[in-house]
Protein backbone atom coordinates (compact mmCIF):
# COMPACT_ATOMS: atom_id res chain seq x y z
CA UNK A 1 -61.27 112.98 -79.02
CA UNK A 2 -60.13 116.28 -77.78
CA UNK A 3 -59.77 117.13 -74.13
CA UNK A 4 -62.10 119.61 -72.06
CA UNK A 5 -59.54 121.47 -71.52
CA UNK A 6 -58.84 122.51 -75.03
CA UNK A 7 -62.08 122.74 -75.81
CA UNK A 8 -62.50 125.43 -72.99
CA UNK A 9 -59.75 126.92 -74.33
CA UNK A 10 -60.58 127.50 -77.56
CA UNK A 11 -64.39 128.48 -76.40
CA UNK A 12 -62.54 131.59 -73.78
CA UNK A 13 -60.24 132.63 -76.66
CA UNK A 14 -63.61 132.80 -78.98
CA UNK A 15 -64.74 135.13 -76.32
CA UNK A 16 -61.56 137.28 -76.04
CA UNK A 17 -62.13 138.33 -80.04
CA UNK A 18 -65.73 138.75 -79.61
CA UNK A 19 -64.77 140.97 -77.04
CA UNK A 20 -62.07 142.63 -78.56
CA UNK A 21 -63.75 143.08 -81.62
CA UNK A 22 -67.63 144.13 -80.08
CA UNK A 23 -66.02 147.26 -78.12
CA UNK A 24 -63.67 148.30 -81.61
CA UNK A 25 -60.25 147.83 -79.62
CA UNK A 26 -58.49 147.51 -83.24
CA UNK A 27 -59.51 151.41 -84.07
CA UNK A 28 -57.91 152.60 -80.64
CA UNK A 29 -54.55 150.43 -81.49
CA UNK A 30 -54.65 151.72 -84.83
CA UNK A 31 -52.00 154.71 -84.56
CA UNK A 32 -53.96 156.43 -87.57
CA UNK A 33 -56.87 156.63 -85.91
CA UNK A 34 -58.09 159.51 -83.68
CA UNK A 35 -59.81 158.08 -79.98
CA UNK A 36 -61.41 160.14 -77.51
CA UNK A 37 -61.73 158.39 -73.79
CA UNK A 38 -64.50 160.22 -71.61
CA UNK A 39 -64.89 159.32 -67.90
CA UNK A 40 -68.45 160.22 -66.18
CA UNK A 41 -67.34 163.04 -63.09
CA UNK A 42 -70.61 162.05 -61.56
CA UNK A 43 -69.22 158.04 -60.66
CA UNK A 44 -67.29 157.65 -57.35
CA UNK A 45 -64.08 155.82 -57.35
CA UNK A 46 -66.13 153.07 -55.58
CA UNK A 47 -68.38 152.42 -58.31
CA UNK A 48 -71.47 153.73 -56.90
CA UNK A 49 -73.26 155.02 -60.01
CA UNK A 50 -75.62 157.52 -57.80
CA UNK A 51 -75.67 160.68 -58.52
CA UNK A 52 -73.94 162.82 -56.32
CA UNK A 53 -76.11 165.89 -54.78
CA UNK A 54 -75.13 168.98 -56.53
């Protein structure tokens, strides 16, 4: 019978490539492909997703 341990193993790594594989991380390792990052200016460095008066 297999241990727990493996078992949880084998379910986190399951979640790793769903991961991976949900947010396309191959096409931004791919060095053919062309990737665009763009980072909100309106979030603080704190991670308070308010708006910030203009």
């Amino acid at each position: 019978m297999a241990n727990l341990f493996d078992v949880a193993m084998v379910f986190a790594v399951a979640l790793l490539v769903a991961l991976v594989l949900s947010f396309n991380i191959p096409e931004m390792l791919d060095d053919q492909s062309t990737v665009t990052l763009v980072k909100n200016p309106r979030h603080t460095r704190y991670g308070d997703h308010r708006q910030r008066p203009e």
